[in-house]
N, C-alpha and C. Protein backbone atom coordinates (compact mmCIF):
# COMPACT_ATOMS: atom_id res chain seq x y z
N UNK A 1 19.87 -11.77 -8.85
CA UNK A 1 21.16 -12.37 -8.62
C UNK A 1 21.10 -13.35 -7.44
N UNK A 2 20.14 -12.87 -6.24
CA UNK A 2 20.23 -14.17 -5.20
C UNK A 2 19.09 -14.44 -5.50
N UNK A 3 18.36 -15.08 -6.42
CA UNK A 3 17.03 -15.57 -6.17
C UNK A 3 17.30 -16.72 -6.06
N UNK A 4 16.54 -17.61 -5.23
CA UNK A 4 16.93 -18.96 -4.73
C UNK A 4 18.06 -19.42 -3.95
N UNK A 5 18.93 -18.41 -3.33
CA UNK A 5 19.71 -18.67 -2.59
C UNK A 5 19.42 -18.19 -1.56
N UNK A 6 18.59 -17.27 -1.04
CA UNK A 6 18.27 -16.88 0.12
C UNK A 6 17.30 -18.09 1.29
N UNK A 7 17.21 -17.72 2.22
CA UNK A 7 16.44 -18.52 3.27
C UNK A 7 15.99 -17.55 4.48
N UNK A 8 14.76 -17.79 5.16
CA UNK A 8 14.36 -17.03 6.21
C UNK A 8 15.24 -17.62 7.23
N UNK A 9 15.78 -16.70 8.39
CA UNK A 9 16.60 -17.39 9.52
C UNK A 9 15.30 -17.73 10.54
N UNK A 10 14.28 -17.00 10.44
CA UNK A 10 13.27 -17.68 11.54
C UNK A 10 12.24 -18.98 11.01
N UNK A 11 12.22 -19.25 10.12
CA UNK A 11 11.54 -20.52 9.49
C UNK A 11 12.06 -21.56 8.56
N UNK A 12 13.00 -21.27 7.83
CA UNK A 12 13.91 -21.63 6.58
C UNK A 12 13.26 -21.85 5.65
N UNK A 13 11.89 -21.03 5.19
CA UNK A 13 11.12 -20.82 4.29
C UNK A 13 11.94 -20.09 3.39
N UNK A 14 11.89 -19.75 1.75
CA UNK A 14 12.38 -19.24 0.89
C UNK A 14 12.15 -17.61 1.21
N UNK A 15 13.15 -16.62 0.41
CA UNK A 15 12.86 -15.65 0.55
C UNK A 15 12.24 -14.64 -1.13
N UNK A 16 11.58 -14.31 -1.12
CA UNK A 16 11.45 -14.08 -2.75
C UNK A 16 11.39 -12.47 -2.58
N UNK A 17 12.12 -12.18 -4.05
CA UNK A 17 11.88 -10.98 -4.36
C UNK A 17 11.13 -10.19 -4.66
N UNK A 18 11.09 -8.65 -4.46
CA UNK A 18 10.23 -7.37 -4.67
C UNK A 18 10.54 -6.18 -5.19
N UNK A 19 9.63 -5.57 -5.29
CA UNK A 19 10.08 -4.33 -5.24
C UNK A 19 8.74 -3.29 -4.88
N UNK A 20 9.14 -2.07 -4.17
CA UNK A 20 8.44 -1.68 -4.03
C UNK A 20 7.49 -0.79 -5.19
N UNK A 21 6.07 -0.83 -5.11
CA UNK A 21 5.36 -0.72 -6.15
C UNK A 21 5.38 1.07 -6.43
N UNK A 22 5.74 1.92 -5.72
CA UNK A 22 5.53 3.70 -5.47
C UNK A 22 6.99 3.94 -5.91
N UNK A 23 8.08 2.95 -5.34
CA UNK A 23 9.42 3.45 -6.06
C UNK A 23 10.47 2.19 -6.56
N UNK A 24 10.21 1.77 -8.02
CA UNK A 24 11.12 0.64 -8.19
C UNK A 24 12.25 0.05 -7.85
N UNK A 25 13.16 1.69 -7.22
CA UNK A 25 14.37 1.60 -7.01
C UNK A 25 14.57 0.73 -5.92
N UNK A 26 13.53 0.22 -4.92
CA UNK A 26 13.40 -0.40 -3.59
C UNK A 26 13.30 -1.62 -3.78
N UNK A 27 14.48 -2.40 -3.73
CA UNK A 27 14.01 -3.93 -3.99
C UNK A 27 14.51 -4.67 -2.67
N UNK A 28 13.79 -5.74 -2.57
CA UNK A 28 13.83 -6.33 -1.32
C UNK A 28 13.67 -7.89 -1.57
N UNK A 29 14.26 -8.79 -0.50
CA UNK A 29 13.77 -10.31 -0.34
C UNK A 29 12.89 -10.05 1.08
N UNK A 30 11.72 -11.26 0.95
CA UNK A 30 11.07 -11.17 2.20
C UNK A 30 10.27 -12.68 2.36
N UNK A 31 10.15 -13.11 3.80
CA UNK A 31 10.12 -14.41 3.76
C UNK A 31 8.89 -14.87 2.74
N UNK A 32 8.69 -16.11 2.06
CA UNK A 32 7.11 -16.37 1.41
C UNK A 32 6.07 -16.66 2.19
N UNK A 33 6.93 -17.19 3.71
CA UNK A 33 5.88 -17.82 4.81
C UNK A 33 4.96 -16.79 5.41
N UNK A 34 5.26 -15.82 5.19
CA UNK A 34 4.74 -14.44 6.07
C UNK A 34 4.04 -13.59 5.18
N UNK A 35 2.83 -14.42 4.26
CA UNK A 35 1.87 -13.76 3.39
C UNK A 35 0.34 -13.78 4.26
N UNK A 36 -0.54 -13.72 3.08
CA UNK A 36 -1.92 -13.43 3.37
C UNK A 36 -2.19 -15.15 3.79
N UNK A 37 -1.94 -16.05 2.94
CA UNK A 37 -2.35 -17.00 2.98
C UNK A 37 -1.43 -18.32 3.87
N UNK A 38 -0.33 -18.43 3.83
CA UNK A 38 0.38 -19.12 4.89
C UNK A 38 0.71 -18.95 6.07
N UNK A 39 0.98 -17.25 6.68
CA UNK A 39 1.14 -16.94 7.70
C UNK A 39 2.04 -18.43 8.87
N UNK A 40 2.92 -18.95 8.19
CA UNK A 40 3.50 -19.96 8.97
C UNK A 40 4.73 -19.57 9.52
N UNK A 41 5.28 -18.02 8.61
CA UNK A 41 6.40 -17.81 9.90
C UNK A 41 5.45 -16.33 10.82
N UNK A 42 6.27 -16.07 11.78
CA UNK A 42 6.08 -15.37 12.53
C UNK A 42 6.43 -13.76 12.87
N UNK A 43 7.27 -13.84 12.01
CA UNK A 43 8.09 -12.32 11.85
C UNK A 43 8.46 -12.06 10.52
N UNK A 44 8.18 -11.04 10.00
CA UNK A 44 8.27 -10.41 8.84
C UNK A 44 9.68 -10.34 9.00
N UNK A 45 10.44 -11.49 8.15
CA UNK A 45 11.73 -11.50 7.66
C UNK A 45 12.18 -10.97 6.10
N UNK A 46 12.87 -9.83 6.29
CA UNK A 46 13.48 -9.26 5.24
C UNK A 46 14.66 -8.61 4.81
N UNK A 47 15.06 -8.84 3.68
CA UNK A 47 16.70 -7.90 3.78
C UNK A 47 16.44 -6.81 1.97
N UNK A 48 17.10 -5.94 2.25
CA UNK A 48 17.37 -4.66 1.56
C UNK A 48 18.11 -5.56 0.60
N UNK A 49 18.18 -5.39 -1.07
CA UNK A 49 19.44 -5.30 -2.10
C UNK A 49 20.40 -5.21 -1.92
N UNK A 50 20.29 -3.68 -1.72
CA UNK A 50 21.49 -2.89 -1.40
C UNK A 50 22.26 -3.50 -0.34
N UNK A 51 21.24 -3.63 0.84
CA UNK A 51 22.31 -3.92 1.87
C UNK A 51 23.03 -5.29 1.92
N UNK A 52 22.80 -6.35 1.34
CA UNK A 52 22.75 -7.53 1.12
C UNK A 52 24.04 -7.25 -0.39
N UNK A 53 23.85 -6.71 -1.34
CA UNK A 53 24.93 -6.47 -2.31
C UNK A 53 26.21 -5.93 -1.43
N UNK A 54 25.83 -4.56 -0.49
CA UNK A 54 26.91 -4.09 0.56
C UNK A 54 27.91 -5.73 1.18
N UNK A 55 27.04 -6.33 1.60
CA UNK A 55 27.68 -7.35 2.95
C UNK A 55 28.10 -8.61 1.81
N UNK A 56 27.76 -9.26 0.50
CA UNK A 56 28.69 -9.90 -0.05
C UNK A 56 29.33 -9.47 -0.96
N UNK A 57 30.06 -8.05 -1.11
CA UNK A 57 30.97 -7.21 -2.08
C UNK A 57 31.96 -7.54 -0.64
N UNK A 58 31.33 -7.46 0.38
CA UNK A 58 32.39 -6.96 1.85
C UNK A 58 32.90 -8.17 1.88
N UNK A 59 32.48 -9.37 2.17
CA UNK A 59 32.76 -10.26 2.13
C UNK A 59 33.88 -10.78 0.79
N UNK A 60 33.86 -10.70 -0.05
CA UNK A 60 34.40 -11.04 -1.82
C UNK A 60 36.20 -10.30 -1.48
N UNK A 61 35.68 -9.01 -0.92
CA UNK A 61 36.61 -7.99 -0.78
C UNK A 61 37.79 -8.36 0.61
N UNK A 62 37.11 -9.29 1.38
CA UNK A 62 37.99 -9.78 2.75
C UNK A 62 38.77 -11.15 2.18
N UNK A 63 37.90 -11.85 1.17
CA UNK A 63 38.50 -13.31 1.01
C UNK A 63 39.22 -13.11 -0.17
N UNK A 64 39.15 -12.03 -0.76
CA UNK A 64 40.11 -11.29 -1.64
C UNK A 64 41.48 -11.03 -0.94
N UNK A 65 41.48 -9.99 0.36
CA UNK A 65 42.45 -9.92 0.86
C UNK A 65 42.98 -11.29 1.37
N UNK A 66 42.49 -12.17 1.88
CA UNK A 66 42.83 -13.37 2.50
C UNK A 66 44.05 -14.14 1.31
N UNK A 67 43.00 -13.98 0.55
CA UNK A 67 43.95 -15.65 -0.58
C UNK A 67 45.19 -14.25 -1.25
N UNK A 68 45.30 -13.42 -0.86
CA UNK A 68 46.74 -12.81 -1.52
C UNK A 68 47.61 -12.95 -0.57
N UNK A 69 47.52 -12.62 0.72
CA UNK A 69 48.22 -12.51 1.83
C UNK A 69 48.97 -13.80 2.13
N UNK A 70 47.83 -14.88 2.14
CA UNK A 70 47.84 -16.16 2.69
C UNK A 70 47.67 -17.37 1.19
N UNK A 71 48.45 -17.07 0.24
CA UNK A 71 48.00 -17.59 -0.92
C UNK A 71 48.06 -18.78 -0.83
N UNK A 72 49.24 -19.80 0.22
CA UNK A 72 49.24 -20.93 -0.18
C UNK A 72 48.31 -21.44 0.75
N UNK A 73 47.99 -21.55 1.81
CA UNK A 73 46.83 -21.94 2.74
C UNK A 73 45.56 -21.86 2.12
N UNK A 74 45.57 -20.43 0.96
CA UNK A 74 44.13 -20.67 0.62
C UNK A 74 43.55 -21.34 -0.85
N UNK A 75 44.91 -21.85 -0.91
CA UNK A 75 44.53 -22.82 -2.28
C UNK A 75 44.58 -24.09 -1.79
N UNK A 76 45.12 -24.43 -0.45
CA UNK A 76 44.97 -25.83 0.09
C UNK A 76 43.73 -26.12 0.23
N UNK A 77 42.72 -25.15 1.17
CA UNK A 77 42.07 -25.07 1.36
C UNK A 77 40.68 -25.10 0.13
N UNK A 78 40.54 -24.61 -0.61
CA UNK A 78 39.91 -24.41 -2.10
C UNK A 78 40.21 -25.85 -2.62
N UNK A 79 41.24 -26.21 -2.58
CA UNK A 79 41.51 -27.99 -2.72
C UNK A 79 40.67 -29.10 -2.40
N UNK A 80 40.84 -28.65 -0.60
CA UNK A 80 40.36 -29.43 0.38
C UNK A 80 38.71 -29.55 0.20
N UNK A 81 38.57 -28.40 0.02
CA UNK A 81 36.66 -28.04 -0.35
C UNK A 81 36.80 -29.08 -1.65
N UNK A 82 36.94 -28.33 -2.41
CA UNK A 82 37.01 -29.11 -3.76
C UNK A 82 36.65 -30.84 -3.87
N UNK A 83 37.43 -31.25 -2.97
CA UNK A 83 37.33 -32.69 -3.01
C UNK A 83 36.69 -33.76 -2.30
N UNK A 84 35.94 -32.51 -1.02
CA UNK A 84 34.68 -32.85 -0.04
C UNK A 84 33.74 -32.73 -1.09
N UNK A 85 33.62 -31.55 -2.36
CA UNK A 85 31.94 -31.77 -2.40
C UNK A 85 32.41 -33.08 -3.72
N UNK A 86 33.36 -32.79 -4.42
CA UNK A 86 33.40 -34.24 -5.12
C UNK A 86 32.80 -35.84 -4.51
N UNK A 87 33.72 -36.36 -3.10
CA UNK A 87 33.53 -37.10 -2.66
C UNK A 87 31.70 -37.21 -2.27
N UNK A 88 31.21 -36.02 -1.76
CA UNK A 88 29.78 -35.79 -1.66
C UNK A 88 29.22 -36.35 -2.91
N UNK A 89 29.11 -35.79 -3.61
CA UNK A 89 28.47 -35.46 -4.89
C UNK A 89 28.80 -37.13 -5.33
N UNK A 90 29.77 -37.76 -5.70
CA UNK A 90 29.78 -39.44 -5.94
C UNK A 90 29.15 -39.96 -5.00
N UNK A 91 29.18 -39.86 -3.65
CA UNK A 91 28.41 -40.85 -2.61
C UNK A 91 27.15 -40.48 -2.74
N UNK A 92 26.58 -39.21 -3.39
CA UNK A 92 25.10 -39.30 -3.81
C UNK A 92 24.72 -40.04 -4.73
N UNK A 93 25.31 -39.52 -5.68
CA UNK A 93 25.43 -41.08 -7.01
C UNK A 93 25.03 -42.43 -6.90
N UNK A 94 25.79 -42.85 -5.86
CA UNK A 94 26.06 -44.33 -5.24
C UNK A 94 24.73 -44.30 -4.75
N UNK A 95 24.03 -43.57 -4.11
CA UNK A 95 22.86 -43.61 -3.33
C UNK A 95 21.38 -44.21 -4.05
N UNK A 96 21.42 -43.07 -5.35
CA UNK A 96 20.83 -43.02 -5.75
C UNK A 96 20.43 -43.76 -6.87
């Protein structure tokens, strides 16, 4: 589910998935830079599934509460986004 959306915070190398080989149930992201052969980051960067499913359910579950409470602010807002990455997204166009 996050493959390719992750990033190491100490290198901004990709983070790729695992699992552990003794118990499948153990899956993990961990930086790519911090193998046998690149060794270009420095610290074994990694995050848990679980804990990582925990912290954006938590998250889903706060901006959940947000846009009910605060419904019209947060559709301005969802607007406002909306029409930054539009404007983005054409001035790449133009670029390119």
């Amino acid at each position: 589910m996050f493959s390719g959306l992750l990033v190491c915070a100490g290198c901004g190398g990709n983070l790729n998935y695992h699992f552990n080989q003794k118990n499948a149930s153990i899956e993990y992201f961990n930086c790519a830079n911090n193998n046998r052969t690149r060794k270009t980051c420095d610290k074994t960067h990694y995050i848990c599934v679980d804990f990582l499913e925990q912290v954006v359910l938590g998250e889903i579950r706060r901006l959940t509460r947000f846009a009910c409470k605060y419904e019209d602010q947060f559709v301005k807002a969802v607007i406002g986004q909306s029409q930054k990455n539009a404007e983005t997204e054409c001035a790449l166009k133009v670029e390119s």
